[in-house]
N, C-alpha and C. Protein backbone atom coordinates (compact mmCIF):
# COMPACT_ATOMS: atom_id res chain seq x y z
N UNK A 1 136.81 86.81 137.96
CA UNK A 1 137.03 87.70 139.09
C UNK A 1 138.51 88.09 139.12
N UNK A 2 139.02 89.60 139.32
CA UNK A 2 140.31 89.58 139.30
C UNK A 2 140.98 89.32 140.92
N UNK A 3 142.34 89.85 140.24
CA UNK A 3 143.10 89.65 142.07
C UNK A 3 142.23 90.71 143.07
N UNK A 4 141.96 92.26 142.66
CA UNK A 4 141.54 92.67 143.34
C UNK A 4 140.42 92.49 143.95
N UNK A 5 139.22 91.91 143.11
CA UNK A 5 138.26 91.36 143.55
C UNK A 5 137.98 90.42 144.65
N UNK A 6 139.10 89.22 144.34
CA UNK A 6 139.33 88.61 145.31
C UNK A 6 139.88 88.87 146.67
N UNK A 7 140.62 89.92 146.64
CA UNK A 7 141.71 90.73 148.05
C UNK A 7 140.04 91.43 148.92
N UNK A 8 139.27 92.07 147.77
CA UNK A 8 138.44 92.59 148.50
C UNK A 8 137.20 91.67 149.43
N UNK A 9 137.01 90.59 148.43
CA UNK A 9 136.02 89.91 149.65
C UNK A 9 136.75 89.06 150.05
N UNK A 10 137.83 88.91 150.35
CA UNK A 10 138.69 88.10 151.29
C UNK A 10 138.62 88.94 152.26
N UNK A 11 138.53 90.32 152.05
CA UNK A 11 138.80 91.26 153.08
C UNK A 11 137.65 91.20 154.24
N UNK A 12 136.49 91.64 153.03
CA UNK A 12 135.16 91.67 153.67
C UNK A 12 134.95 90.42 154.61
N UNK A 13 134.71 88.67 154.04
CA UNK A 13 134.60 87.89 154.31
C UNK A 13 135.86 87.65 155.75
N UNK A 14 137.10 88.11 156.14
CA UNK A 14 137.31 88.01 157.25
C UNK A 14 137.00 89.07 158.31
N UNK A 15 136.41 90.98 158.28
CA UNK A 15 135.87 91.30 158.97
C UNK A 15 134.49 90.78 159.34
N UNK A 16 133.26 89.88 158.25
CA UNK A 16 132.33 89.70 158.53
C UNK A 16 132.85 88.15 159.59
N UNK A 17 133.85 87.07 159.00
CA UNK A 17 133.76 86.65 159.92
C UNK A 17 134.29 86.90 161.58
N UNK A 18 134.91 87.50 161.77
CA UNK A 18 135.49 87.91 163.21
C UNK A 18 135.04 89.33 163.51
N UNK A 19 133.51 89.78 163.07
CA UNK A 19 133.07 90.85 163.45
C UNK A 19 132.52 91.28 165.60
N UNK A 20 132.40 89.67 166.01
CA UNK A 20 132.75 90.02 167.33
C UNK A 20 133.61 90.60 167.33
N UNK A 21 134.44 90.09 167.19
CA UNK A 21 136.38 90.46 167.98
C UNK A 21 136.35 91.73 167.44
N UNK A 22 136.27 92.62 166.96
CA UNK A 22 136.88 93.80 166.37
C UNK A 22 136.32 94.93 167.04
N UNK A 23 135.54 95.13 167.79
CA UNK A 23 135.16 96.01 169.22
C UNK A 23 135.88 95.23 170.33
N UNK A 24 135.92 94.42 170.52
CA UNK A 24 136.71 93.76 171.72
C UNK A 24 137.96 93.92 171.54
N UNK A 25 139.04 94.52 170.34
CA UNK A 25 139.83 94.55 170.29
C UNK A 25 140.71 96.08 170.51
N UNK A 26 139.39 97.01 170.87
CA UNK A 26 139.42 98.22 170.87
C UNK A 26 139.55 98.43 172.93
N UNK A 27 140.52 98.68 173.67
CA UNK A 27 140.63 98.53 174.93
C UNK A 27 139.42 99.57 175.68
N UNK A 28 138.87 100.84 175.15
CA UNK A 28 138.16 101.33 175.38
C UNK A 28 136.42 101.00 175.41
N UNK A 29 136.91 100.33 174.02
CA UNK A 29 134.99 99.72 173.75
C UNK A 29 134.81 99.22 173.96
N UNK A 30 136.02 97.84 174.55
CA UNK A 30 135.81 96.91 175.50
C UNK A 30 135.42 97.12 176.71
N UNK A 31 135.87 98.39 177.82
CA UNK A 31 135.43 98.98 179.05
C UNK A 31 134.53 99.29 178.81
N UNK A 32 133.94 99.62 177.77
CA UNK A 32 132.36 100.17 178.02
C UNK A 32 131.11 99.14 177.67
N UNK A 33 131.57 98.15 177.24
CA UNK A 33 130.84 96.73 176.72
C UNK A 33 130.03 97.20 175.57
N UNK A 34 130.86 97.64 174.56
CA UNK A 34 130.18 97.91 172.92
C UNK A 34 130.30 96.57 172.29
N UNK A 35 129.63 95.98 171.71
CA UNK A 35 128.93 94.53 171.02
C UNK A 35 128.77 94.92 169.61
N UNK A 36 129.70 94.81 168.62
CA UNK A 36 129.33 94.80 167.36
C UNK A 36 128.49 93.82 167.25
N UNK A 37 127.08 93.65 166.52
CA UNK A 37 126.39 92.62 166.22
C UNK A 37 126.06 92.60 164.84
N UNK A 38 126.45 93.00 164.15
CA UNK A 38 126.61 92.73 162.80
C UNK A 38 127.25 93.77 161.91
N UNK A 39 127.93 93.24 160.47
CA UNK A 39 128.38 94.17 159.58
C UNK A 39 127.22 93.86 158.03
N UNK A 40 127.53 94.58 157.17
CA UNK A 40 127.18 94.49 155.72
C UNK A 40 128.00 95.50 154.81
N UNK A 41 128.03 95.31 153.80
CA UNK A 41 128.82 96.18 153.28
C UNK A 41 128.50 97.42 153.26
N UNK A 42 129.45 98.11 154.26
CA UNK A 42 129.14 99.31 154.20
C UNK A 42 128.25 100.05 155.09
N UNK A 43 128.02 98.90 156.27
CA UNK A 43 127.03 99.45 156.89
C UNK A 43 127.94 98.22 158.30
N UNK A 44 127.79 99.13 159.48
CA UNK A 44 127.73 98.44 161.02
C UNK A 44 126.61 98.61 161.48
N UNK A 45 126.17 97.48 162.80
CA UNK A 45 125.36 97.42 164.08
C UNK A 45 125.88 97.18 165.13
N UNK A 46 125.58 97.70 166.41
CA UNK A 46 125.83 97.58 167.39
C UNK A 46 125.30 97.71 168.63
N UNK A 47 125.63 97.32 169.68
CA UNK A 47 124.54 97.71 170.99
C UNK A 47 125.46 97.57 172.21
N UNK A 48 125.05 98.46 172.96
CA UNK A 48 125.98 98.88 174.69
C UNK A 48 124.78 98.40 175.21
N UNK A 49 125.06 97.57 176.58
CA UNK A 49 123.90 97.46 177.67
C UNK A 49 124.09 98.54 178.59
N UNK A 50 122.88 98.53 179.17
CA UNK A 50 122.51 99.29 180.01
C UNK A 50 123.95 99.29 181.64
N UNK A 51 124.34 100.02 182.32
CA UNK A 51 125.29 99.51 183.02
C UNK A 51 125.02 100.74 184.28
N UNK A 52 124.95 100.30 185.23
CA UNK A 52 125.24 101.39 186.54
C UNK A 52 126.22 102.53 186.07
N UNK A 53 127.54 101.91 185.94
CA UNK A 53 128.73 102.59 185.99
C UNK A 53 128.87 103.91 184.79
N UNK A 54 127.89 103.61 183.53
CA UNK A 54 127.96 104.31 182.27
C UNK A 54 126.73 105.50 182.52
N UNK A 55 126.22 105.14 183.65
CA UNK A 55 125.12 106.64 183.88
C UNK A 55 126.00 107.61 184.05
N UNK A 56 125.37 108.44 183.54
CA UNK A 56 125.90 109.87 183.61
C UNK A 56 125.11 111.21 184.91
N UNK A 57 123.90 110.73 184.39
CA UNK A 57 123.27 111.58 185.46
C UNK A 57 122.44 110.45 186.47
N UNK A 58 122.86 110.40 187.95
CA UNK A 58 122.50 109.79 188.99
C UNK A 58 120.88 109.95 188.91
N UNK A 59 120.50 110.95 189.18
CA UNK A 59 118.90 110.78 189.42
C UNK A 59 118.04 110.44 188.48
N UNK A 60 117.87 110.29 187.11
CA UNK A 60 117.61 109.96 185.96
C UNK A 60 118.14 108.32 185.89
N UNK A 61 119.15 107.97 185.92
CA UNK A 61 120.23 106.98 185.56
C UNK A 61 119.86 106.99 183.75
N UNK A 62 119.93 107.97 183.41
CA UNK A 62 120.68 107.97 181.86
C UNK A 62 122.46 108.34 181.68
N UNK A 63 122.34 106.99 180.44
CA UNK A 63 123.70 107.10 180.15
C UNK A 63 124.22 108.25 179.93
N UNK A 64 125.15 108.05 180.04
CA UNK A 64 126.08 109.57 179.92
C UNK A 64 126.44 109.46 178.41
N UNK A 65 126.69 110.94 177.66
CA UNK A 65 126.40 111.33 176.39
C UNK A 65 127.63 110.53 175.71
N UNK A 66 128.66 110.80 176.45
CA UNK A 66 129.74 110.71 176.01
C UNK A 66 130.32 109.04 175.84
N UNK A 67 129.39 107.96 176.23
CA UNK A 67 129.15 106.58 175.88
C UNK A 67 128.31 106.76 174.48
N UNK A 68 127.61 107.28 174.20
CA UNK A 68 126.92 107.16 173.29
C UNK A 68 127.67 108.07 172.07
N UNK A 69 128.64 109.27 172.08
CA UNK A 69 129.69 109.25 171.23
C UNK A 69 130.52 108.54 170.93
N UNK A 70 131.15 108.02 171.92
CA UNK A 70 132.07 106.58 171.53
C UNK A 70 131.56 105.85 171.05
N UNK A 71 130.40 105.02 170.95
CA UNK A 71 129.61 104.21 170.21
C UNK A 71 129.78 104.48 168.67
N UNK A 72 129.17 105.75 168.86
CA UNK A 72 129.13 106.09 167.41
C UNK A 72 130.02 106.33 166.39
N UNK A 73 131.01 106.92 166.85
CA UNK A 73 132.34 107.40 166.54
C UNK A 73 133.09 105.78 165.95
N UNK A 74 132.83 104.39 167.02
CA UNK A 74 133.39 103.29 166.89
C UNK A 74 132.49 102.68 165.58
N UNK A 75 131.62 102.67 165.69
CA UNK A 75 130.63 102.19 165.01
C UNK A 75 130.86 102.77 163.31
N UNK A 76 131.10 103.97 163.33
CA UNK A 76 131.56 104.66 162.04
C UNK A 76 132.62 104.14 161.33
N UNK A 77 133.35 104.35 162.46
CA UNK A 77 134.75 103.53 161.60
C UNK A 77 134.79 102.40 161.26
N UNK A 78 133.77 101.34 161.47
CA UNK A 78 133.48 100.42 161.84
C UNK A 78 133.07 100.07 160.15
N UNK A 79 131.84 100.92 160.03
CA UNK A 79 131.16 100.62 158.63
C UNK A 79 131.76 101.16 157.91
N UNK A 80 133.08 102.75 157.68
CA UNK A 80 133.83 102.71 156.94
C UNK A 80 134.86 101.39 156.54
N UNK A 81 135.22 101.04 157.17
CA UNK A 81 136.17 100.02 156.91
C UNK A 81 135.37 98.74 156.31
N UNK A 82 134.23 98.47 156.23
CA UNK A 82 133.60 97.43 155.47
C UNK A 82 133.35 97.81 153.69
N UNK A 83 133.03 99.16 153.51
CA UNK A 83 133.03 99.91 152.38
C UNK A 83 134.29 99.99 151.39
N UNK A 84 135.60 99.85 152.74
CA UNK A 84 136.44 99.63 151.76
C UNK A 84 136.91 98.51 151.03
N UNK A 85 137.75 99.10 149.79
CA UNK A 85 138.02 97.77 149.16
C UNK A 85 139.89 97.46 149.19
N UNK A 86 140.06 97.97 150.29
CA UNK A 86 141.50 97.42 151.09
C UNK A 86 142.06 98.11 152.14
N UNK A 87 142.49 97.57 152.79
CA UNK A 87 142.73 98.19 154.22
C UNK A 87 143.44 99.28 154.28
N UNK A 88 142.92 99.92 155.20
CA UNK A 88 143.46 101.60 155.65
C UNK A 88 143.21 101.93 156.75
N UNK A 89 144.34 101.94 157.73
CA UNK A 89 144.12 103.13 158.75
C UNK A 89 142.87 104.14 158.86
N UNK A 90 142.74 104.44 159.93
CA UNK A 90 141.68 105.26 159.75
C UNK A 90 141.60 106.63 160.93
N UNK A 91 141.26 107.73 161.22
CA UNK A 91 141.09 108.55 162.46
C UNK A 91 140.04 109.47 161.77
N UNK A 92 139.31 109.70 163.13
CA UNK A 92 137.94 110.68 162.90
C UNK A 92 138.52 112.18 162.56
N UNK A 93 138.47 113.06 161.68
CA UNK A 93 138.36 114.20 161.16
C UNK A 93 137.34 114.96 161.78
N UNK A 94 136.37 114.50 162.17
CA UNK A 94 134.94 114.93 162.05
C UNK A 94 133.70 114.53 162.40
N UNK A 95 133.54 114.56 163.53
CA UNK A 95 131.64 113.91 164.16
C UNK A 95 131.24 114.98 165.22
N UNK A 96 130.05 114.91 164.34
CA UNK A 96 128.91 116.02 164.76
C UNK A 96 127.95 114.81 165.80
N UNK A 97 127.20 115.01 166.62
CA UNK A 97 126.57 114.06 167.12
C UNK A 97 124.88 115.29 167.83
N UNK A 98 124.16 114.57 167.36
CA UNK A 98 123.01 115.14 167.49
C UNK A 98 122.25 114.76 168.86
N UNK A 99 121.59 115.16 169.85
CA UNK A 99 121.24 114.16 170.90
C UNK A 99 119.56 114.95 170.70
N UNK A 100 119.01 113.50 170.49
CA UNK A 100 117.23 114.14 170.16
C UNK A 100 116.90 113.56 171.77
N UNK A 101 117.16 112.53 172.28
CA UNK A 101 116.22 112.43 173.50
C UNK A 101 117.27 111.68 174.61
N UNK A 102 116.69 111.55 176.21
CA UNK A 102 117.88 110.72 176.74
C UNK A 102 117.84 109.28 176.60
N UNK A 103 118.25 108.44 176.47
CA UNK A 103 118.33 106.79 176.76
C UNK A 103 117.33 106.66 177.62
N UNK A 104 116.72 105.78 177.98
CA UNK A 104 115.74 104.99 179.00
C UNK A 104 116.25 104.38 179.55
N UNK A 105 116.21 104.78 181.43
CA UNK A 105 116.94 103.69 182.05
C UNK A 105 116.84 102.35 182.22
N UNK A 106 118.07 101.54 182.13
CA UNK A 106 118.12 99.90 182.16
C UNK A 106 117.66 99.53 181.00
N UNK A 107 117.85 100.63 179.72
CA UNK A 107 117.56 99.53 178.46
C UNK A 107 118.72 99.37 177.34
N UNK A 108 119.10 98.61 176.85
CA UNK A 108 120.18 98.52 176.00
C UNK A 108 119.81 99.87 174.92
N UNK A 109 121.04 100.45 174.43
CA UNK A 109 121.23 101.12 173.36
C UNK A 109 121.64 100.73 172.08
N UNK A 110 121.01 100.51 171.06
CA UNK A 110 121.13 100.01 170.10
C UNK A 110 121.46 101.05 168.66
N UNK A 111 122.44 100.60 168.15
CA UNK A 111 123.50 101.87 166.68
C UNK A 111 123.19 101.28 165.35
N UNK A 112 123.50 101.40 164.53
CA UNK A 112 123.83 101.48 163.01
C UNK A 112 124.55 102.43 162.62
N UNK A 113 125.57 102.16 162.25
CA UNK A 113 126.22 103.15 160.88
C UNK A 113 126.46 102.83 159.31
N UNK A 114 126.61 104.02 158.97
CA UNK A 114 126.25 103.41 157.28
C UNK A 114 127.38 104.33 156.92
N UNK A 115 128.37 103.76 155.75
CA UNK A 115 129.29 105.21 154.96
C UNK A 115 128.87 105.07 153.81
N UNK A 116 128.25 106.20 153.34
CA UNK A 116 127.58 106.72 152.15
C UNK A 116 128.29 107.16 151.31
N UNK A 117 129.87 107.47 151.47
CA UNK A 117 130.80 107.88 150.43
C UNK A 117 131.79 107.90 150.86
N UNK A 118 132.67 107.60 149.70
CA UNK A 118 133.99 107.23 149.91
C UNK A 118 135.29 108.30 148.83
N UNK A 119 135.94 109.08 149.28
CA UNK A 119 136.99 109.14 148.45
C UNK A 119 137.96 108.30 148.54
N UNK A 120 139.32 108.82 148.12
CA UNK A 120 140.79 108.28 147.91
C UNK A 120 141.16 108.68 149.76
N UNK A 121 140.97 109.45 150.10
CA UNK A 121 141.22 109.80 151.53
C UNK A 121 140.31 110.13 152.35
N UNK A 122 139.18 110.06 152.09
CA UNK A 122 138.20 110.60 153.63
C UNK A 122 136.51 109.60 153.02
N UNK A 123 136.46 109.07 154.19
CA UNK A 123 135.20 108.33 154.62
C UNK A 123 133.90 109.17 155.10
N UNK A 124 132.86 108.93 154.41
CA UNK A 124 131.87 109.91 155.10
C UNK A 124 130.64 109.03 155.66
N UNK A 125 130.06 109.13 156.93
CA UNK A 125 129.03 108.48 157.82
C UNK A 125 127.95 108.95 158.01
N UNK A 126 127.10 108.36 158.50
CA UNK A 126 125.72 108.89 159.20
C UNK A 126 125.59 107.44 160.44
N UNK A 127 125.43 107.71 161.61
CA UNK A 127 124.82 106.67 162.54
C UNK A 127 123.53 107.03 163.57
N UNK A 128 122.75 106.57 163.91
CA UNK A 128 121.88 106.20 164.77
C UNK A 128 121.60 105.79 165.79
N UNK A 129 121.47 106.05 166.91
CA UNK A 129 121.77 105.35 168.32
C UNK A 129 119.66 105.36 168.92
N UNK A 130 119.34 104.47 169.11
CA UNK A 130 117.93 104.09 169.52
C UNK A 130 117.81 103.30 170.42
N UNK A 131 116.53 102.78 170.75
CA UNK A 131 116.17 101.40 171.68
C UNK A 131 116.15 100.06 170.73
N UNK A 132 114.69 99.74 170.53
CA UNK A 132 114.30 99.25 169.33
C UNK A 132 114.55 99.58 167.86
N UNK A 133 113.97 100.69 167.75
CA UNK A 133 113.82 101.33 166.31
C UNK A 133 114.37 102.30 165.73
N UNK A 134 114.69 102.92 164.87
CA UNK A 134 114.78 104.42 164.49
C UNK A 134 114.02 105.19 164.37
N UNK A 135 112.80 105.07 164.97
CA UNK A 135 111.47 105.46 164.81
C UNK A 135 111.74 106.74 165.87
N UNK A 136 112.35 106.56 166.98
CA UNK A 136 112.56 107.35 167.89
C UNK A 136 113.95 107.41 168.45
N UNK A 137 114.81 108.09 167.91
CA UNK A 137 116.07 108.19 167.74
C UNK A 137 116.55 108.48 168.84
N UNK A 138 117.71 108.16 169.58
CA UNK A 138 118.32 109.00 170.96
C UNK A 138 119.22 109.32 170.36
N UNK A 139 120.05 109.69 169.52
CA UNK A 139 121.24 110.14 168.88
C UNK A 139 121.52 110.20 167.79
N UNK A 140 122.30 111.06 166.86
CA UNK A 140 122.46 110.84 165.25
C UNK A 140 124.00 111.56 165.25
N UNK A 141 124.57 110.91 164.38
CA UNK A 141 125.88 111.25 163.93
C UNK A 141 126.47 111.54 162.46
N UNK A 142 127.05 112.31 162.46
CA UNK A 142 127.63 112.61 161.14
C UNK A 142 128.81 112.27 161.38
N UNK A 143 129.97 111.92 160.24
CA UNK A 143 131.31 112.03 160.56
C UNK A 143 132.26 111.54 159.52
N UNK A 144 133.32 112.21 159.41
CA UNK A 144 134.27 112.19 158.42
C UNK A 144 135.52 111.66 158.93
N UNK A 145 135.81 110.41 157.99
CA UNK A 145 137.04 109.76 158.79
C UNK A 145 138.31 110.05 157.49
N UNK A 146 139.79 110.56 158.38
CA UNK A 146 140.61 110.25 157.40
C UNK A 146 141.00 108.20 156.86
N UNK A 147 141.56 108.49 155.53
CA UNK A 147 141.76 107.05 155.50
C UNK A 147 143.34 106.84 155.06
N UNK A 148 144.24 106.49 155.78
CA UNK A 148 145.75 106.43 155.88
C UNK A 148 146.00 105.04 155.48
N UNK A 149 147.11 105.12 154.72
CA UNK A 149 147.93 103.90 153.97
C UNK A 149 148.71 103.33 155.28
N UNK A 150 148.01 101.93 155.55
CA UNK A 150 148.52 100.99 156.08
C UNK A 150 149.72 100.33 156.72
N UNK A 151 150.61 100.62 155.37
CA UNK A 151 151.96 100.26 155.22
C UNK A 151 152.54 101.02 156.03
N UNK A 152 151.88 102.01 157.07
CA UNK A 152 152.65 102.77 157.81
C UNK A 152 152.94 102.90 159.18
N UNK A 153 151.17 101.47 159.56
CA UNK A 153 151.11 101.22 160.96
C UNK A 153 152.63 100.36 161.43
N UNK A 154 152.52 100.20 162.79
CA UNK A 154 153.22 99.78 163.16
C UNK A 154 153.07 98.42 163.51
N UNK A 155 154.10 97.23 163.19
CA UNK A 155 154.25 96.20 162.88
C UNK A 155 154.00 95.00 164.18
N UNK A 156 153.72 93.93 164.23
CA UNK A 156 153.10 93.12 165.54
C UNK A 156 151.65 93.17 166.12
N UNK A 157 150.86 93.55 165.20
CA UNK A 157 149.63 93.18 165.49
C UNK A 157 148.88 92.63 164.51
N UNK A 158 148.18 91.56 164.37
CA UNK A 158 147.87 90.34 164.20
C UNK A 158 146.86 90.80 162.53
N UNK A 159 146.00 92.18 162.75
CA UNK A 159 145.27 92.47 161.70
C UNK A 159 146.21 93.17 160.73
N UNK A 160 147.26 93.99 161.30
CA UNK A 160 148.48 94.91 160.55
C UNK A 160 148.96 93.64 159.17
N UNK A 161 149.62 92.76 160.08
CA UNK A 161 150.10 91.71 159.42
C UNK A 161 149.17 90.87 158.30
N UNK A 162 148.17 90.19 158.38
CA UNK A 162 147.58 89.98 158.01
C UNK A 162 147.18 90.96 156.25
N UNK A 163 146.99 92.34 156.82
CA UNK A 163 146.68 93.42 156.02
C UNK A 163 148.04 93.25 155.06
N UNK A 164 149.12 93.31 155.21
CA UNK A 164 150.23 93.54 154.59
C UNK A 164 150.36 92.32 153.67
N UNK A 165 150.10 90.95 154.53
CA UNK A 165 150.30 89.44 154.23
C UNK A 165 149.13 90.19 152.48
N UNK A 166 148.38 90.24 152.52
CA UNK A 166 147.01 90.32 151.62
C UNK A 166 147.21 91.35 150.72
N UNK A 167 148.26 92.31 150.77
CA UNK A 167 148.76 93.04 150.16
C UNK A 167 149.52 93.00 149.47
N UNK A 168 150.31 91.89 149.74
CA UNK A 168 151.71 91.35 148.66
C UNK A 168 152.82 91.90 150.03
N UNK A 169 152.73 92.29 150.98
CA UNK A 169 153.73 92.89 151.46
C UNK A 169 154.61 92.25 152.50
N UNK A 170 155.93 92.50 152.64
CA UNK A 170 157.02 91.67 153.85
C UNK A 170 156.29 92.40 154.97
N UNK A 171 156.42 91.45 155.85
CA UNK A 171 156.83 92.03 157.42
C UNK A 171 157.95 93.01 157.66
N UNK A 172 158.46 93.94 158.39
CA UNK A 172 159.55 94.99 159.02
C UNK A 172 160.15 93.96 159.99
């Protein structure tokens, strides 16, 4: 196995293990109670509960759309970054979001994303937002993420470091 080999499932092997924490670490997806519940390479899951506060339309009590973009949008970047094979920055370019039906009130919403291709700079997605199944979809997403060299974030946060540490690289 070479060095890179190893950098890469060192990589993988610490997003799969601290795949809680990495929506909780997001201050937004935390307010909305997004639950990564699993990764694979190349692929995220996830699920929002049902919440008073996240309805959008009162008389219905379906979530509001725009919880279920953030989901997805998070969720994307989510399974891009498992696909890769070393850390990179990342920002959405690009999500289309499809809405086939509304959520059902008081039931959890449940995601998948998958990145199906990868260049040198841009990540490409598809995700899913359902109850149970994909059988009956409440949402679909497309989306194109840029992917930015690392070495450029800014220094004092715990994954930055880490990323750099695994890189061969000093701290600033």
């Amino acid at each position: 196995m070479s060095n890179e080999d190893d950098k890469d499932a060192l990589l993988y092997e610490l997003m799969r293990k601290n795949a809680p924490k990495i929506m909780n670490n997001v201050p937004w997806a935390k307010a909305l109670g997004f639950e990564l519940t699993g990764i694979e390479r190349g692929r995220a899951f996830a699920k929002v509960a049902w919440r008073e506060d996240l309805v959008g339309d009162p008389d219905s009590g379906v979530i509001h759309g725009g919880v279920l973009t953030a989901l997805l949008d998070n969720l994307c970047g989510v399974a891009a970054n498992t696909a890769l094979r070393e850390p990179k920055s990342m920002a959405t370019l690009d999500l289309r979001i499809d809405y086939m039906r509304p959520a059902e009130k008081g039931r959890d919403i449940l995601a998948e994303a998958e990145c199906y291709h990868l260049t040198r700079n841009v990540a490409f997605t598809h995700a899913w937002a359902y109850h149970e199944t994909r059988e009956k979809v409440i949402a679909t997403a497309a989306g194109a993420f840029a992917l930015n060299d690392i070495s450029k974030w800014a220094s004092g946060n715990e994954a930055v470091e880490y990323a750099r540490k695994m890189m061969g690289e000093s701290s600033s």
